[in-house]
PDB file of N, CA and C in Angstrom:
ATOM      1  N   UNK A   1       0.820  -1.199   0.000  1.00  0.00           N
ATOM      2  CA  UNK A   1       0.000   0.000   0.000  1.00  0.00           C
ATOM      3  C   UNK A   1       0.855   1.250   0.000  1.00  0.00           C
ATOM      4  N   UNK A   2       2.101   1.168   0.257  1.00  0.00           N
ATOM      5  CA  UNK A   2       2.923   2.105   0.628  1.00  0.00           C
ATOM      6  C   UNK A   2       3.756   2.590  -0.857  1.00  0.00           C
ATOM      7  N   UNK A   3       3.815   1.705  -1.288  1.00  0.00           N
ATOM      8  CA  UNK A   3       4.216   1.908  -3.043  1.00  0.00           C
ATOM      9  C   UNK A   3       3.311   1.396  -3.749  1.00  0.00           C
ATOM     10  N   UNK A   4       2.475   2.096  -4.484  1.00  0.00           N
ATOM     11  CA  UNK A   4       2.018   1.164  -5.597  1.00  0.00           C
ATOM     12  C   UNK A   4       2.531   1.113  -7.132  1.00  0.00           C
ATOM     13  N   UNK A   5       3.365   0.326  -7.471  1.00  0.00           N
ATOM     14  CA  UNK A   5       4.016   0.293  -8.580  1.00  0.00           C
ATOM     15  C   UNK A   5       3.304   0.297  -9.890  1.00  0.00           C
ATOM     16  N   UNK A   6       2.382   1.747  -9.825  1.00  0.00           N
ATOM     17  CA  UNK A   6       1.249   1.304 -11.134  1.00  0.00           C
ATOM     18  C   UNK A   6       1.531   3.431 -11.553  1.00  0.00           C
ATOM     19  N   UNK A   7       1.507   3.206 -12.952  1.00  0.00           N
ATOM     20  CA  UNK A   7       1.714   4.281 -13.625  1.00  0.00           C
ATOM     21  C   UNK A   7       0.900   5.569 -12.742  1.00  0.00           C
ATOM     22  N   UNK A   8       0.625   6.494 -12.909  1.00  0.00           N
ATOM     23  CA  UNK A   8      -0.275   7.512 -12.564  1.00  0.00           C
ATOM     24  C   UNK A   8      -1.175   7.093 -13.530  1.00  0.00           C
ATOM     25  N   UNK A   9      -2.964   7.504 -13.306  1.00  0.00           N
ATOM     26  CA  UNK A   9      -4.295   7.465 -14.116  1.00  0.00           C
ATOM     27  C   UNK A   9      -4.582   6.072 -14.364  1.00  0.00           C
ATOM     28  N   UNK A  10      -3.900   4.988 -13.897  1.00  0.00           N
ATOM     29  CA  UNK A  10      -3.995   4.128 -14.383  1.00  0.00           C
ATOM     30  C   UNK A  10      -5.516   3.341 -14.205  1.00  0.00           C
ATOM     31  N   UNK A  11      -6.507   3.423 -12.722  1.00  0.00           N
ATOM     32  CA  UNK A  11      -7.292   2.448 -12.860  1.00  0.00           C
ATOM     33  C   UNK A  11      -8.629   3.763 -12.808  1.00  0.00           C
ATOM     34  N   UNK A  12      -9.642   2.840 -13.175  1.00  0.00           N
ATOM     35  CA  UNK A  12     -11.127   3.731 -13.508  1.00  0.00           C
ATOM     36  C   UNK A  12     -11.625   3.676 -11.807  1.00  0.00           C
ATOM     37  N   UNK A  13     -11.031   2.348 -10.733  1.00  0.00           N
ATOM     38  CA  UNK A  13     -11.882   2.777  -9.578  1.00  0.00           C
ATOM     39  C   UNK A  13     -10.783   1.917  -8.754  1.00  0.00           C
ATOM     40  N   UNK A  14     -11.224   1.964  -7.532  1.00  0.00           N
ATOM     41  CA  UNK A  14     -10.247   1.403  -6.742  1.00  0.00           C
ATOM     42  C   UNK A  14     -11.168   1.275  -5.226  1.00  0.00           C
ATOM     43  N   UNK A  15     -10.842  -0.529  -5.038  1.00  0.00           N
ATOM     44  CA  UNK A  15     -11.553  -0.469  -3.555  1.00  0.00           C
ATOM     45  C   UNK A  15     -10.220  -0.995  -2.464  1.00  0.00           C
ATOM     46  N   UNK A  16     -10.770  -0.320  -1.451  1.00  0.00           N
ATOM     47  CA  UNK A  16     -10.047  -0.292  -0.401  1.00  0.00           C
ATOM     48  C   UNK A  16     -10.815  -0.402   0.740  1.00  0.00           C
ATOM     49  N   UNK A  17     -11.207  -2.063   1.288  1.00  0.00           N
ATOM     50  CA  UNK A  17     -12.418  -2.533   2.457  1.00  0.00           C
ATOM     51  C   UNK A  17     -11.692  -3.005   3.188  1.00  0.00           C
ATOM     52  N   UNK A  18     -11.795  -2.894   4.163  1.00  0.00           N
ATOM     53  CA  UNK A  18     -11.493  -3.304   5.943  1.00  0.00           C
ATOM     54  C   UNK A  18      -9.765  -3.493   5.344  1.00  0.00           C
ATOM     55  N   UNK A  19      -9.140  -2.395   5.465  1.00  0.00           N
ATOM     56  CA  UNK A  19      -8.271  -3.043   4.678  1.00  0.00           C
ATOM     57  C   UNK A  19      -6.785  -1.438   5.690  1.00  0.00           C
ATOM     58  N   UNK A  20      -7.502  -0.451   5.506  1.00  0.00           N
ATOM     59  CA  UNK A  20      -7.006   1.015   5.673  1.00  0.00           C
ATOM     60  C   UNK A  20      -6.740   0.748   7.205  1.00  0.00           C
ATOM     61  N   UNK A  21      -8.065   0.510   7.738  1.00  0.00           N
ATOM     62  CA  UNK A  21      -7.308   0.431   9.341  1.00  0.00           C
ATOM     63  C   UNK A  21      -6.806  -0.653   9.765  1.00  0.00           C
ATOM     64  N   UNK A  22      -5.909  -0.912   9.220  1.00  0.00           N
ATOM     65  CA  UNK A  22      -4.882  -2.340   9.415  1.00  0.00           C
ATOM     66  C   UNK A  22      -3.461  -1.961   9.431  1.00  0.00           C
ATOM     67  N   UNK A  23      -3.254  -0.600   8.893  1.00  0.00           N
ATOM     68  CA  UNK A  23      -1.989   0.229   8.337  1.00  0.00           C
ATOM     69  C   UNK A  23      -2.307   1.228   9.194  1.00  0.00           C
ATOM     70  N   UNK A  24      -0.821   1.783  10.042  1.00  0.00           N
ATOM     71  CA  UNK A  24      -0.500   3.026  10.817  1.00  0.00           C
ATOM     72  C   UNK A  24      -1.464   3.985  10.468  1.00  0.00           C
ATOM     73  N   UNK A  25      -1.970   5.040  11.416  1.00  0.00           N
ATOM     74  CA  UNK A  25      -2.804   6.124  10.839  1.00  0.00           C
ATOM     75  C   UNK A  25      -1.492   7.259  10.472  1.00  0.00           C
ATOM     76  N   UNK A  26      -0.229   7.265  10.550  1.00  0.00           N
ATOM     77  CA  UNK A  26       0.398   8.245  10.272  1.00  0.00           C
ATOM     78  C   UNK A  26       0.853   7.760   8.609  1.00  0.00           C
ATOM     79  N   UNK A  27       0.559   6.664   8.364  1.00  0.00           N
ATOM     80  CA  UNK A  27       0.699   6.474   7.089  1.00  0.00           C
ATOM     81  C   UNK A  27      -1.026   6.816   6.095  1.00  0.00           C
ATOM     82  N   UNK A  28      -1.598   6.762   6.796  1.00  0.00           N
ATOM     83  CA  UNK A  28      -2.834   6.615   5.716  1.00  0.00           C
ATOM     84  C   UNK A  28      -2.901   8.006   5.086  1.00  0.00           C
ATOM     85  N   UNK A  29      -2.711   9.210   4.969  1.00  0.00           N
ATOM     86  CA  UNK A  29      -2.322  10.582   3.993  1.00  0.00           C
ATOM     87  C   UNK A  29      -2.039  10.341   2.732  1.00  0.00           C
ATOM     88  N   UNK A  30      -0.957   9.738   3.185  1.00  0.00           N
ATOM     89  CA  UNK A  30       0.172   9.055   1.759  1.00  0.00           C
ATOM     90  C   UNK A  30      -0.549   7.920   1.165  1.00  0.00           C
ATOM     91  N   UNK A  31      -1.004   6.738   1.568  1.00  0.00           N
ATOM     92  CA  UNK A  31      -1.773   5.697   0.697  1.00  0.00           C
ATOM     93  C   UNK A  31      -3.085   6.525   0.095  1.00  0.00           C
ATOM     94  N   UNK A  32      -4.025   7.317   0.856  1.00  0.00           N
ATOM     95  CA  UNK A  32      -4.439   8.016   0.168  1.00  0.00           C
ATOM     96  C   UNK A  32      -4.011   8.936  -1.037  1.00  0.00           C
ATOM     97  N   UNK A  33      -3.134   9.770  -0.888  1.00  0.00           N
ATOM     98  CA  UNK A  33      -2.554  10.446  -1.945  1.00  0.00           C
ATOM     99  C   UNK A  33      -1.883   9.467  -3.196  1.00  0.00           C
ATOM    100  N   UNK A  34      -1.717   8.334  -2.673  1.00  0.00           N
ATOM    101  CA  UNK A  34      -1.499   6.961  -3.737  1.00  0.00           C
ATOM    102  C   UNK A  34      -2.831   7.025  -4.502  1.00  0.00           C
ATOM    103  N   UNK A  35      -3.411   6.507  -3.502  1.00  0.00           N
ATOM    104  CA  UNK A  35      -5.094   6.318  -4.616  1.00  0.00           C
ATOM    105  C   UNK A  35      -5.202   7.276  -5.315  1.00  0.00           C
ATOM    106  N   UNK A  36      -5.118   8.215  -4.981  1.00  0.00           N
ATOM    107  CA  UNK A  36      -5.583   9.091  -5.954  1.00  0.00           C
ATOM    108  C   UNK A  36      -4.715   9.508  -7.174  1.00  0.00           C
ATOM    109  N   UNK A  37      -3.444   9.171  -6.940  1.00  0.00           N
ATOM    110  CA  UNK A  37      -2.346   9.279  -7.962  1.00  0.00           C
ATOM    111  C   UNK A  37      -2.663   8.246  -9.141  1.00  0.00           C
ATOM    112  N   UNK A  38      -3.209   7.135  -8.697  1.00  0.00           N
ATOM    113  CA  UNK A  38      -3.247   5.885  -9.392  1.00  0.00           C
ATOM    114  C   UNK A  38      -4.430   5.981  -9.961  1.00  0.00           C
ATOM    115  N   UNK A  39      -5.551   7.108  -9.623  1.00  0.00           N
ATOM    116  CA  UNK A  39      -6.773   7.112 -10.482  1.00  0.00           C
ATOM    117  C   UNK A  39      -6.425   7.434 -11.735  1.00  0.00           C
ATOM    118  N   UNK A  40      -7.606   7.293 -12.678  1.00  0.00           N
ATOM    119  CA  UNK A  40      -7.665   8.329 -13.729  1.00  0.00           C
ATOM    120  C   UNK A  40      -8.888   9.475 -13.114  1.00  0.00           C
ATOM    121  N   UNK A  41      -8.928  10.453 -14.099  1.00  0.00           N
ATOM    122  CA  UNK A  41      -9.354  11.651 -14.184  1.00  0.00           C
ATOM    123  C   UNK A  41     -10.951  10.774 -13.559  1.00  0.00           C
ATOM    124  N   UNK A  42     -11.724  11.532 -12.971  1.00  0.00           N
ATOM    125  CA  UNK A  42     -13.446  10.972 -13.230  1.00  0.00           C
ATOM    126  C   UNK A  42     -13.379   9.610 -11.991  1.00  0.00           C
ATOM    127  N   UNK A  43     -12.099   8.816 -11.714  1.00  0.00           N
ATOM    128  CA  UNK A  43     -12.414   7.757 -11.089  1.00  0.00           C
ATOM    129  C   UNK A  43     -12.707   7.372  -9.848  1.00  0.00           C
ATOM    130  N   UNK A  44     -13.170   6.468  -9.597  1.00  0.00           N
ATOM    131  CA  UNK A  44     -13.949   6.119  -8.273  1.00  0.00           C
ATOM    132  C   UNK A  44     -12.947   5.632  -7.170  1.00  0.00           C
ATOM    133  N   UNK A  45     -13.340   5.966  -6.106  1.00  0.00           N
ATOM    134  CA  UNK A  45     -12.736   5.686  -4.673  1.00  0.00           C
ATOM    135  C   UNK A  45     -13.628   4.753  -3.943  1.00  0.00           C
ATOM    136  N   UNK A  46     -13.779   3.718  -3.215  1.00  0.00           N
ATOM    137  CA  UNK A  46     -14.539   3.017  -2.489  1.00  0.00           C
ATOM    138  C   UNK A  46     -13.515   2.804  -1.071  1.00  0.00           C
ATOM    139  N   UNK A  47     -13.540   3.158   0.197  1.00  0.00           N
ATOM    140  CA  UNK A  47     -12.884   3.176   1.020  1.00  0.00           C
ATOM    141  C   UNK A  47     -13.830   3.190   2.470  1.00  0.00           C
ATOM    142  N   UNK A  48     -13.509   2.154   3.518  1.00  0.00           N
ATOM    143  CA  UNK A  48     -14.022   1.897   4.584  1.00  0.00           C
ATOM    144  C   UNK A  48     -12.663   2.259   5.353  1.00  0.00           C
ATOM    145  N   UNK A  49     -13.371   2.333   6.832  1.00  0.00           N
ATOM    146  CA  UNK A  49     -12.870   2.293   8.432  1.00  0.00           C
ATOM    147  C   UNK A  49     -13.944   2.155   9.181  1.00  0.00           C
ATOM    148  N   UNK A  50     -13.287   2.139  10.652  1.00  0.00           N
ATOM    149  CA  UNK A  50     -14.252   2.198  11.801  1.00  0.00           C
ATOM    150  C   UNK A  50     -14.540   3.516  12.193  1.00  0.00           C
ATOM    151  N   UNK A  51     -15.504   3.834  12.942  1.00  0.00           N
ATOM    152  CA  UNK A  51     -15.877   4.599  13.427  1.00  0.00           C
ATOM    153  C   UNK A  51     -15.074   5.340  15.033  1.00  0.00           C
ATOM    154  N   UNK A  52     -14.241   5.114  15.974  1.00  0.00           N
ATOM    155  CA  UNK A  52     -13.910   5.185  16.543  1.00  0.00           C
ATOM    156  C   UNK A  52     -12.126   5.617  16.494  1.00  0.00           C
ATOM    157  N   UNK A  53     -11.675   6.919  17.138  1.00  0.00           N
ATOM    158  CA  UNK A  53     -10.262   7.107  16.978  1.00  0.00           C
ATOM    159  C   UNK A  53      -9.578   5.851  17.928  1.00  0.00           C
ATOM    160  N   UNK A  54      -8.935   4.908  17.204  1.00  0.00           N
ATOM    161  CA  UNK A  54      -7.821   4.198  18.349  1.00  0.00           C
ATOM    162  C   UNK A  54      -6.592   3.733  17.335  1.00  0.00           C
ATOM    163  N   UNK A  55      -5.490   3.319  18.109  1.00  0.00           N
ATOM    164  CA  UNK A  55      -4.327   2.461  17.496  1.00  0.00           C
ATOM    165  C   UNK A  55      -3.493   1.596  18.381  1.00  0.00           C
ATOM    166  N   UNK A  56      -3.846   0.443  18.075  1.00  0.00           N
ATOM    167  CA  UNK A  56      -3.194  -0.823  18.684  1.00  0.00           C
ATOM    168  C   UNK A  56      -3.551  -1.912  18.367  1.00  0.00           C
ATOM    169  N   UNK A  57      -3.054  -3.031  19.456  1.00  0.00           N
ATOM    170  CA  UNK A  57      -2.903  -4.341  19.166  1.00  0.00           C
ATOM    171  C   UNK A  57      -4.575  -5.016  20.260  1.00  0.00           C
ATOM    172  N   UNK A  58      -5.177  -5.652  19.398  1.00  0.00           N
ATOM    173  CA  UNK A  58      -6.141  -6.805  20.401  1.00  0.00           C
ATOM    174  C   UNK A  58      -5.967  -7.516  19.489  1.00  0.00           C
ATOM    175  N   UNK A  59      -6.926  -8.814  20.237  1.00  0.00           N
ATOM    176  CA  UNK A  59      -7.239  -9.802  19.668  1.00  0.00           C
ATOM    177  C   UNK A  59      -8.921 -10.297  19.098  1.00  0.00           C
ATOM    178  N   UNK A  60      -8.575 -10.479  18.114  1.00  0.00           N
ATOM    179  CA  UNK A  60      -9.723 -10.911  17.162  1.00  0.00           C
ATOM    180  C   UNK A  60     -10.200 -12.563  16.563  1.00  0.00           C
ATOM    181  N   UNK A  61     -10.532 -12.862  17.077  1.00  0.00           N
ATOM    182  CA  UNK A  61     -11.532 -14.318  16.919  1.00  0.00           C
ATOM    183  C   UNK A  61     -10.074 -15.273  17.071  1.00  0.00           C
ATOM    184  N   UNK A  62      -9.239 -14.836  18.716  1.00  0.00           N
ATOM    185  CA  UNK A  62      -8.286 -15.378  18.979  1.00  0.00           C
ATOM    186  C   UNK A  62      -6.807 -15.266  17.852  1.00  0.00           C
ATOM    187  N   UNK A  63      -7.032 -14.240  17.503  1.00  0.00           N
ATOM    188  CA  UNK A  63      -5.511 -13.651  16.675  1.00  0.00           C
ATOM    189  C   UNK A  63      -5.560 -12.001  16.905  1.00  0.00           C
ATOM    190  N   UNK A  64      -3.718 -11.932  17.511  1.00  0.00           N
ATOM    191  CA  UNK A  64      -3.603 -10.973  17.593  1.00  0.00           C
ATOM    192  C   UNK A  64      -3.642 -10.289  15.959  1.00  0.00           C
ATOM    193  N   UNK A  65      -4.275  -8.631  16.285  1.00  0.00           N
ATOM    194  CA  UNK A  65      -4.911  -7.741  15.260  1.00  0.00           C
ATOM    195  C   UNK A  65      -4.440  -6.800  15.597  1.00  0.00           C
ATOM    196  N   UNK A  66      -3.710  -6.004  14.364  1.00  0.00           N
ATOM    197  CA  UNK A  66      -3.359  -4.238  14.670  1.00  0.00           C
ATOM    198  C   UNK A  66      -4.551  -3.572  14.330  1.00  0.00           C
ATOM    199  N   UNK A  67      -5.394  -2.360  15.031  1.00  0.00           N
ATOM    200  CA  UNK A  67      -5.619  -1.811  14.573  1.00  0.00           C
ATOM    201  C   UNK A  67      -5.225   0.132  14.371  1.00  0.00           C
ATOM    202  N   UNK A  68      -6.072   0.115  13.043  1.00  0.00           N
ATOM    203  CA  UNK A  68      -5.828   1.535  13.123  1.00  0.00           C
ATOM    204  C   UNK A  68      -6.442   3.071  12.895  1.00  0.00           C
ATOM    205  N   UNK A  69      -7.297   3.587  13.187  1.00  0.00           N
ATOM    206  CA  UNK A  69      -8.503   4.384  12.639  1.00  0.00           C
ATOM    207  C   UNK A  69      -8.427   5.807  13.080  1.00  0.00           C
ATOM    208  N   UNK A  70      -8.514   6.658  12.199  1.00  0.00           N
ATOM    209  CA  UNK A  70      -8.747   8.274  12.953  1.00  0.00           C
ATOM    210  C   UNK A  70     -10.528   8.258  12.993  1.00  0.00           C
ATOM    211  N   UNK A  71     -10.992   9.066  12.758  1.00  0.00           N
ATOM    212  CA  UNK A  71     -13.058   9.567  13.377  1.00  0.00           C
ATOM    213  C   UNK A  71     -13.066   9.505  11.979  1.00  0.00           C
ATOM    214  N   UNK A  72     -14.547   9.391  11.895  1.00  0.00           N
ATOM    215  CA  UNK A  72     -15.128   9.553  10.414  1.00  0.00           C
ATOM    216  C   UNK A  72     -14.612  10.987  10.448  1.00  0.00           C
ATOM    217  N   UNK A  73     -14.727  12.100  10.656  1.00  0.00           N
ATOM    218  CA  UNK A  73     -14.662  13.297   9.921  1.00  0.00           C
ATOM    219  C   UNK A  73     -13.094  13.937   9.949  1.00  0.00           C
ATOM    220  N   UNK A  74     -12.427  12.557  10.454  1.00  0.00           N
ATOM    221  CA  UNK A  74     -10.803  13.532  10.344  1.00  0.00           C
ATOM    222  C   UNK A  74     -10.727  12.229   9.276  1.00  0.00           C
ATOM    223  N   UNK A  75     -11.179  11.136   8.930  1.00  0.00           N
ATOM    224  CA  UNK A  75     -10.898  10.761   7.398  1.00  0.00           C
ATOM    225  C   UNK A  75     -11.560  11.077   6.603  1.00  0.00           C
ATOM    226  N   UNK A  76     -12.627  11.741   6.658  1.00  0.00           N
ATOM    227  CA  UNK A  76     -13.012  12.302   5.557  1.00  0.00           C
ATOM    228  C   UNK A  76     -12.542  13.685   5.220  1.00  0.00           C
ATOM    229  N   UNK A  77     -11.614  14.463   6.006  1.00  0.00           N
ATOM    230  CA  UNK A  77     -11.000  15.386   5.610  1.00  0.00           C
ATOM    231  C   UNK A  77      -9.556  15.042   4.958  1.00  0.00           C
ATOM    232  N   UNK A  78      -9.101  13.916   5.541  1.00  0.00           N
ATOM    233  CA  UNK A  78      -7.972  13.528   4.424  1.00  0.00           C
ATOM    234  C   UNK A  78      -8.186  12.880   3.442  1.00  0.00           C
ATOM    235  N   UNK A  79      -9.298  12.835   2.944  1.00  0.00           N
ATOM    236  CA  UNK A  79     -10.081  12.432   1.727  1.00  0.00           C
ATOM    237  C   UNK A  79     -10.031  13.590   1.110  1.00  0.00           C
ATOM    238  N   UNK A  80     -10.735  14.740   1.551  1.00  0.00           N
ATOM    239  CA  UNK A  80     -11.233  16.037   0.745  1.00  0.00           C
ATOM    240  C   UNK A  80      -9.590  16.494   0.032  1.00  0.00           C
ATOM    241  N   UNK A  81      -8.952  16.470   1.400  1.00  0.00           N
ATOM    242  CA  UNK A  81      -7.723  17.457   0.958  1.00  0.00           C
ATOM    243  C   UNK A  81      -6.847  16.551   0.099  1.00  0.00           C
ATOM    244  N   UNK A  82      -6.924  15.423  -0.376  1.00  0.00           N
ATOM    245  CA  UNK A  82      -6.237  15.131  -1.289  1.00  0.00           C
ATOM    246  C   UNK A  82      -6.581  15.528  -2.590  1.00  0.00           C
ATOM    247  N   UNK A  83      -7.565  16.083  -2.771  1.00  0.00           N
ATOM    248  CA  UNK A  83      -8.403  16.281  -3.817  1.00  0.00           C
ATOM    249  C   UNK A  83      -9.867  15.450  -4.648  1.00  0.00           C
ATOM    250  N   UNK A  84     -10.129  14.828  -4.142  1.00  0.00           N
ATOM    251  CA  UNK A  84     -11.625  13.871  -3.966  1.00  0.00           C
ATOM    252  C   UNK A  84     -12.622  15.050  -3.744  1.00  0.00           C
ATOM    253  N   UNK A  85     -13.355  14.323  -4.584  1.00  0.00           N
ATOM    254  CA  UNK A  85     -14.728  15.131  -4.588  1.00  0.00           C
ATOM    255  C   UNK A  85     -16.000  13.847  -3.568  1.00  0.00           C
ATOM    256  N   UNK A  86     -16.293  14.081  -2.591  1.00  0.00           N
ATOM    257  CA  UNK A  86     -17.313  13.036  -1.691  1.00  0.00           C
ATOM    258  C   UNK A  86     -18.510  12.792  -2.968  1.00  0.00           C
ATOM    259  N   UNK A  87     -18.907  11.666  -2.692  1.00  0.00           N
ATOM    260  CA  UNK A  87     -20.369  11.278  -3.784  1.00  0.00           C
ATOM    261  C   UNK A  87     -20.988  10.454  -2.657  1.00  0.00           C
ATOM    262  N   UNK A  88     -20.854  10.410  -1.448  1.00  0.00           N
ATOM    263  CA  UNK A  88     -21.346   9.612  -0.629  1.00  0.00           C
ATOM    264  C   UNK A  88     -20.660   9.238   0.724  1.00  0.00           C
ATOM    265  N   UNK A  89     -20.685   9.712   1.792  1.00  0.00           N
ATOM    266  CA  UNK A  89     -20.095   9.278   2.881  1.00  0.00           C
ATOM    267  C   UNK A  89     -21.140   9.028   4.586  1.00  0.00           C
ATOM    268  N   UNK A  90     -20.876   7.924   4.864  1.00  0.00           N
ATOM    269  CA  UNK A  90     -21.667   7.776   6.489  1.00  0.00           C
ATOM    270  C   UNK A  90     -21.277   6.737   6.883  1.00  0.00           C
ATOM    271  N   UNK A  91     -21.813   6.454   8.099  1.00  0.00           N
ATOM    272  CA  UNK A  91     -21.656   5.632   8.797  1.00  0.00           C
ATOM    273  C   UNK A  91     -22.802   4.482   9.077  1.00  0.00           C
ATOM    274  N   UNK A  92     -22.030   3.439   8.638  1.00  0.00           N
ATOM    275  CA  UNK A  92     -23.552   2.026   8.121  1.00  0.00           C
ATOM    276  C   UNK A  92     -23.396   1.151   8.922  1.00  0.00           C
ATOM    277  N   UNK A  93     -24.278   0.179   9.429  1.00  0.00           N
ATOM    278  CA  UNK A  93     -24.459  -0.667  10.501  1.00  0.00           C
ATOM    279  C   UNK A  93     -24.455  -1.624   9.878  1.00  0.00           C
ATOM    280  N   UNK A  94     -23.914  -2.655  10.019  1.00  0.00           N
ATOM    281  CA  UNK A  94     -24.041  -3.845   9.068  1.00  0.00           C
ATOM    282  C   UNK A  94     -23.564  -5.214  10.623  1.00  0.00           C
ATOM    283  N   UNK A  95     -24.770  -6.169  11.054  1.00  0.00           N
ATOM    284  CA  UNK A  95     -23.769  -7.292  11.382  1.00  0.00           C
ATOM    285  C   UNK A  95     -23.419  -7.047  12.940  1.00  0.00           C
ATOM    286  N   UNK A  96     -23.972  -6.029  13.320  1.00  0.00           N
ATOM    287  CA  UNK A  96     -23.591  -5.488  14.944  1.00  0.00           C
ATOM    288  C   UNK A  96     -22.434  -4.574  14.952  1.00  0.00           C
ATOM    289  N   UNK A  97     -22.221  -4.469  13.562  1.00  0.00           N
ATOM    290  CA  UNK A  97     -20.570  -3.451  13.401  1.00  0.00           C
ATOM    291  C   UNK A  97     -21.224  -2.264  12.576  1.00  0.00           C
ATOM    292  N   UNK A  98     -20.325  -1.473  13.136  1.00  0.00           N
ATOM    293  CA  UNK A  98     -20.113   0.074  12.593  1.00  0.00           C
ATOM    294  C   UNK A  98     -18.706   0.264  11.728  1.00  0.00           C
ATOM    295  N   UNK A  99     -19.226   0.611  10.632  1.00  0.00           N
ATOM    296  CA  UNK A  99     -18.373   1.075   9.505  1.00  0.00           C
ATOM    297  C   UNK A  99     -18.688   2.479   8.949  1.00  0.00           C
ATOM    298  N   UNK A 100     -17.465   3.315   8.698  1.00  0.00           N
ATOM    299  CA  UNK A 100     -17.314   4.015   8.474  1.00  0.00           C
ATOM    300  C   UNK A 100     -17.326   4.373   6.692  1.00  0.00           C
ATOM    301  N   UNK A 101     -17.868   4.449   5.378  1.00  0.00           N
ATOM    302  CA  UNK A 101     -17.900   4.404   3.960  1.00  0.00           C
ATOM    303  C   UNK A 101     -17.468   5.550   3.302  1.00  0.00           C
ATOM    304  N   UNK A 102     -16.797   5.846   2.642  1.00  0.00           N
ATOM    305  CA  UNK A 102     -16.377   7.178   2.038  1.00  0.00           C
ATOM    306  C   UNK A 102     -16.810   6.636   0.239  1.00  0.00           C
ATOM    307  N   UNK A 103     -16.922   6.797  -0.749  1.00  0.00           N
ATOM    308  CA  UNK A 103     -17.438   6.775  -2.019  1.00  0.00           C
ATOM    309  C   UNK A 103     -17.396   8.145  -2.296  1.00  0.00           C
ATOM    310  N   UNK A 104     -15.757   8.271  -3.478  1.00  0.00           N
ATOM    311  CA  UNK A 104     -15.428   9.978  -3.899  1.00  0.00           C
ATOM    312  C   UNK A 104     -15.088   9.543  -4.985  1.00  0.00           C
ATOM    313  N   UNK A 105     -15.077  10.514  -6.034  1.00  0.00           N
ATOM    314  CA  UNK A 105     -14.341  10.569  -7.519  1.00  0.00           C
ATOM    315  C   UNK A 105     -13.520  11.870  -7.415  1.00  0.00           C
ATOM    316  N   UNK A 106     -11.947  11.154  -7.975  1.00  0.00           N
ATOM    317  CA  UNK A 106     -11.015  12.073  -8.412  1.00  0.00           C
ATOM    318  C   UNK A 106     -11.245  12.999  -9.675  1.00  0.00           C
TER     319      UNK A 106
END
């Protein structure tokens, strides 16, 4: 996530699910500013988190798990300021879990 070895403009959309808060929050700026490097003009963003600011280690269905998440509205501002235009953002209940959805075009 930290390099993506793909030209600039290259894809029409790009998903990124339960996937962001798994990676440092002092890195997620930069993988963002990836995605969006790697769009083309017009293209789609699909990107989840949790709802809650934390960063660390628990355990999950008996495996240790990093996690990593800023608030919905301090990732959706490092959404905006990369240059993303929002087409859809909230917070959806799915399953007894809270997820956080961002859906933007570059």
């Amino acid at each position: 996530a930290h390099d993506l070895e793909f030209p600039p403009n290259t894809f029409d959309g790009l998903i990124s699910v339960y996937t962001l808060f798994h990676i440092p929050r002092k890195d997620h700026s930069q993988i963002i500013q990836n995605f969006y490097e790697v769009l083309k003009p017009g293209g789609i963003l699909l990107i989840n988190s949790g709802v809650s600011e934390s960063e660390g280690m628990s355990t999950f269905f008996g495996v240790p798990m990093f996690w990593s998440n800023y608030t919905p509205d301090k990732l959706l501002q490092l959404v905006k300021k990369t240059g993303f235009s929002i087409l859809f953002e909230d917070v959806l209940q799915r399953g007894g879990e809270y997820q956080y959805w961002i859906f933007a075009r570059k």
